[in-house]
C-alpha atoms as a PDB file:
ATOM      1  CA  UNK A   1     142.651  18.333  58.238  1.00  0.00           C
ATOM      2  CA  UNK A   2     145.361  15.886  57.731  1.00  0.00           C
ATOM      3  CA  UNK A   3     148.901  16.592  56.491  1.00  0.00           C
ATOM      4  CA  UNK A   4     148.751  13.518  55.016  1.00  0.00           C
ATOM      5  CA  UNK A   5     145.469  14.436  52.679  1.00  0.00           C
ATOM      6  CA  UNK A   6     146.669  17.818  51.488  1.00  0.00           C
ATOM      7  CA  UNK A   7     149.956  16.253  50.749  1.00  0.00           C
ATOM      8  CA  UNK A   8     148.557  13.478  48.654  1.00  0.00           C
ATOM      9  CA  UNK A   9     145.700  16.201  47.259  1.00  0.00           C
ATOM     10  CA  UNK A  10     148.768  18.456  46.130  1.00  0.00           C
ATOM     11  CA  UNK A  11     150.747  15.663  44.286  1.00  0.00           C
ATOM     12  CA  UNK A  12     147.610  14.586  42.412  1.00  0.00           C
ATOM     13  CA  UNK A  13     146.397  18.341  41.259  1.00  0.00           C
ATOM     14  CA  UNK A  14     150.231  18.881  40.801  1.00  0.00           C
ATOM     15  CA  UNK A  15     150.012  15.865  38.386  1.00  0.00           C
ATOM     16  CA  UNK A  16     147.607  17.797  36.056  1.00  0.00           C
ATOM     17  CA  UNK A  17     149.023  20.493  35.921  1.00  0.00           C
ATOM     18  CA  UNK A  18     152.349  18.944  34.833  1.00  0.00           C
ATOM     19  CA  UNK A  19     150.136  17.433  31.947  1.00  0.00           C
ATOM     20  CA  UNK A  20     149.024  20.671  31.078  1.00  0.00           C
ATOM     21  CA  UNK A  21     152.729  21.815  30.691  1.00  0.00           C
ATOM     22  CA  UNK A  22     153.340  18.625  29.130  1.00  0.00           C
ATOM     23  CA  UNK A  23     150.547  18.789  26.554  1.00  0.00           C
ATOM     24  CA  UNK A  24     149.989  15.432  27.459  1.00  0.00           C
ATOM     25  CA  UNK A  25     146.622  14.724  26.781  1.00  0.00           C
ATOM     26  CA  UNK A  26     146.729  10.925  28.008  1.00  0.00           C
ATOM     27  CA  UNK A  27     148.031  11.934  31.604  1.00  0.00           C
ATOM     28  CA  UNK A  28     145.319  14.429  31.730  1.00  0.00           C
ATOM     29  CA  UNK A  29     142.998  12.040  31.237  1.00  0.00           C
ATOM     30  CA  UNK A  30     143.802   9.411  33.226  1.00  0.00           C
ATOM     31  CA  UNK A  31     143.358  11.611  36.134  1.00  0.00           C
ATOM     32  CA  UNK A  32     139.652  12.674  35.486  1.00  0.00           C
ATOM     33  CA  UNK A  33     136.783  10.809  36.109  1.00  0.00           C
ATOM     34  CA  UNK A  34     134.247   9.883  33.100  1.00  0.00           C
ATOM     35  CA  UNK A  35     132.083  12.108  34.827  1.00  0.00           C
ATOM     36  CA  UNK A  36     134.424  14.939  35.252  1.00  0.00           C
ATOM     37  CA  UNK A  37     132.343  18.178  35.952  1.00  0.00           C
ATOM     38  CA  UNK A  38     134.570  21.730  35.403  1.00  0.00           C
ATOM     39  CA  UNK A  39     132.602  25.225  35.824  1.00  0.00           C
ATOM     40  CA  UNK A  40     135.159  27.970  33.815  1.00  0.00           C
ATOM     41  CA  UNK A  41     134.679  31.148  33.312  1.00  0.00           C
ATOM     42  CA  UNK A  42     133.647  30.120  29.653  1.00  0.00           C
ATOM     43  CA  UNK A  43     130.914  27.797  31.247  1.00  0.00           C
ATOM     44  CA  UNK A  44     130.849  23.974  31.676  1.00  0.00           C
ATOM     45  CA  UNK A  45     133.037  21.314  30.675  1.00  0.00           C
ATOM     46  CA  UNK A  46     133.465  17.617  30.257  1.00  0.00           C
ATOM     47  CA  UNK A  47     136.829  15.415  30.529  1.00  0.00           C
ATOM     48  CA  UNK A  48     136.885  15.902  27.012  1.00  0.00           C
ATOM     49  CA  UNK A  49     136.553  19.586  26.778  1.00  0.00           C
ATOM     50  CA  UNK A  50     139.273  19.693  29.711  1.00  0.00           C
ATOM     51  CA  UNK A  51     141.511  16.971  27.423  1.00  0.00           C
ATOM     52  CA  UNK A  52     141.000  18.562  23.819  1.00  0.00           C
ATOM     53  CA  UNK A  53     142.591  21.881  25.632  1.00  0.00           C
ATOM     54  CA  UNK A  54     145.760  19.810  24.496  1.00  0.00           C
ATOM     55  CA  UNK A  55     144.779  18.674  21.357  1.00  0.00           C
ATOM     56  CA  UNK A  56     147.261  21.748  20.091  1.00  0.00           C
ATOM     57  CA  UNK A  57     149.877  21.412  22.604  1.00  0.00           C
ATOM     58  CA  UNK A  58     150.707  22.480  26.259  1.00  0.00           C
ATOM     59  CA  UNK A  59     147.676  24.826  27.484  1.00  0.00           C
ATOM     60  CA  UNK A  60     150.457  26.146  29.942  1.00  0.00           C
ATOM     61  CA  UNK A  61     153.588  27.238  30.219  1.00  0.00           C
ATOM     62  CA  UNK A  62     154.672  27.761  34.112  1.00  0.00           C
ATOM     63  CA  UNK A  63     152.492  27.080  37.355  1.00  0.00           C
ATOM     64  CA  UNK A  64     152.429  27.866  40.892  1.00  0.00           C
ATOM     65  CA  UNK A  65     150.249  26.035  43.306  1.00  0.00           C
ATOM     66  CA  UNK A  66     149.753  28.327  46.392  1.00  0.00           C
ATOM     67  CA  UNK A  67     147.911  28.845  49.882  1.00  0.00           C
ATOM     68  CA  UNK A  68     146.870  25.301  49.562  1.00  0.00           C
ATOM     69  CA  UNK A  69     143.875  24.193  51.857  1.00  0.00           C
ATOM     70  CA  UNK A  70     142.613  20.704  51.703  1.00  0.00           C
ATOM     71  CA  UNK A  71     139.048  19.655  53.515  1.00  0.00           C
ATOM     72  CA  UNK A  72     137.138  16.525  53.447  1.00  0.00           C
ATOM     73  CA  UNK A  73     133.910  15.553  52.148  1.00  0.00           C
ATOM     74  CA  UNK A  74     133.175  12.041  53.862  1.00  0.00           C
ATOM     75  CA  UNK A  75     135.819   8.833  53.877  1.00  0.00           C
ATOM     76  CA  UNK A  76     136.253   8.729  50.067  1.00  0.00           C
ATOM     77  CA  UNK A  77     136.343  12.357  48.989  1.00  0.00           C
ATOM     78  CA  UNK A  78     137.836  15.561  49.536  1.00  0.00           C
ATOM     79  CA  UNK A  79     138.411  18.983  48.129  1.00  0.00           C
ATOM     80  CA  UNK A  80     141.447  21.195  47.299  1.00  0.00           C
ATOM     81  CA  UNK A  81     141.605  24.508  47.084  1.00  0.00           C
ATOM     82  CA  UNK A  82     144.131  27.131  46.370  1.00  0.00           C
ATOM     83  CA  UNK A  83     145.703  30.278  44.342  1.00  0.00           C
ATOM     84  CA  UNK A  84     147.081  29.204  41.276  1.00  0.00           C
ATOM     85  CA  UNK A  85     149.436  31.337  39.432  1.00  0.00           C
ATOM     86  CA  UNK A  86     150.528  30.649  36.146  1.00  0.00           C
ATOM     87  CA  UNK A  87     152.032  31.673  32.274  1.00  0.00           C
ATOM     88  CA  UNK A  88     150.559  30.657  28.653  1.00  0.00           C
ATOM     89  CA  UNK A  89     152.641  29.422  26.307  1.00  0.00           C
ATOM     90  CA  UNK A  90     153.615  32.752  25.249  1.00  0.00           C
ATOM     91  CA  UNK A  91     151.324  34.819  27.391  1.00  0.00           C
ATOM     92  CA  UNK A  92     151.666  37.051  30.403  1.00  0.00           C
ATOM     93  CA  UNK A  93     150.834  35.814  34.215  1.00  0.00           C
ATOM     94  CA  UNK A  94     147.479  35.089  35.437  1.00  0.00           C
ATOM     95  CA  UNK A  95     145.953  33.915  38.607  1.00  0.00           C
ATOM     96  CA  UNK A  96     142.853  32.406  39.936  1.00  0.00           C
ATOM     97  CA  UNK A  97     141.340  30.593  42.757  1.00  0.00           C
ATOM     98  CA  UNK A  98     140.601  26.664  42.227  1.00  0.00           C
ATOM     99  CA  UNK A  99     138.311  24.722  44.125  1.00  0.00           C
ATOM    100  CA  UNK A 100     138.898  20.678  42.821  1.00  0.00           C
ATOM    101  CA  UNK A 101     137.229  17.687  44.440  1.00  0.00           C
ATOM    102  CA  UNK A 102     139.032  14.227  44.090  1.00  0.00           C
ATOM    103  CA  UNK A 103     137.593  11.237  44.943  1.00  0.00           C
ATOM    104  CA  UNK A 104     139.612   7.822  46.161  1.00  0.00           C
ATOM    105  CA  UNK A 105     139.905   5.572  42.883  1.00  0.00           C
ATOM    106  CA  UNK A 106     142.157   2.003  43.629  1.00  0.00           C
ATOM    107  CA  UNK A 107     145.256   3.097  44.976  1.00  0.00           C
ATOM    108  CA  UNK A 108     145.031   7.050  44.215  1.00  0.00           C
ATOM    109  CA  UNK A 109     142.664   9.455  43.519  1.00  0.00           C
ATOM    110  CA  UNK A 110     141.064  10.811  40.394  1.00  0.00           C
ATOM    111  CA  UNK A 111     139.014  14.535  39.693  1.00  0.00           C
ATOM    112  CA  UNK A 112     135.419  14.426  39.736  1.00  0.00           C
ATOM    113  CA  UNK A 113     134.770  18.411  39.542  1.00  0.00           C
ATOM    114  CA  UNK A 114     136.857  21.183  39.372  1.00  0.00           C
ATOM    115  CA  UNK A 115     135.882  25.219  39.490  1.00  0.00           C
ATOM    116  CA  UNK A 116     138.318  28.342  38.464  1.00  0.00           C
ATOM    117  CA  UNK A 117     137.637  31.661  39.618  1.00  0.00           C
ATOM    118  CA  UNK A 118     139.940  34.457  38.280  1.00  0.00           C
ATOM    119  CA  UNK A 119     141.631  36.022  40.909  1.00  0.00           C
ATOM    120  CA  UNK A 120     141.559  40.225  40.752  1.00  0.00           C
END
């Protein structure tokens, strides 16, 4: 896989995460695709579900992207996957796995589908 591809992969999925910190809600957004699939632990969910996570705030507090592995799916998508380790506002450290497919939008990239498996 190219360098190049997990590198840009990494600063995109870094980008939400920074919103999530941020509890910004518009930078979130802008990074999902209207048809934004995620599969949670809690079930299914829309951009909106995955936005109104912020409608109260940053949904997290610190975040570690690790063992990052990027693959792709044909010329104009590819998938991202990797340990995440993070804090809660308030809360103790968790981890899970994340398996996010972007797909090229313009000049960048946006997330079409995104799945979290808690890590043991």
């Amino acid at each position: 896989m190219s360098r190049d591809l997990l590198t840009d992969l990494l600063a995109y999925e870094t980008r939400v995460w920074d919103a999530l910190v941020a509890g910004d809600a518009a930078a979130d957004e802008a990074l999902m695709d209207e048809g934004f699939l995620g599969v949670y632990p809690s079930g299914f969910a829309t951009r909106a579900c995955h936005v109104g996570q912020l409608a109260d705030g940053p949904s997290v507090a610190t975040f570690s992207i690790l063992e990052p592995r990027a693959m792709s799916l044909g010329p104009d998508k590819a998938l991202l996957a990797y340990r995440a380790e993070y804090t809660r506002p308030g809360g103790a450290a968790e981890a899970m796995y994340v398996s996010s497919v972007w797909q090229r939008s313009g000049e960048g990239w946006v997330n079409i589908f995104s799945q979290d498996t808690p890590a043991e």
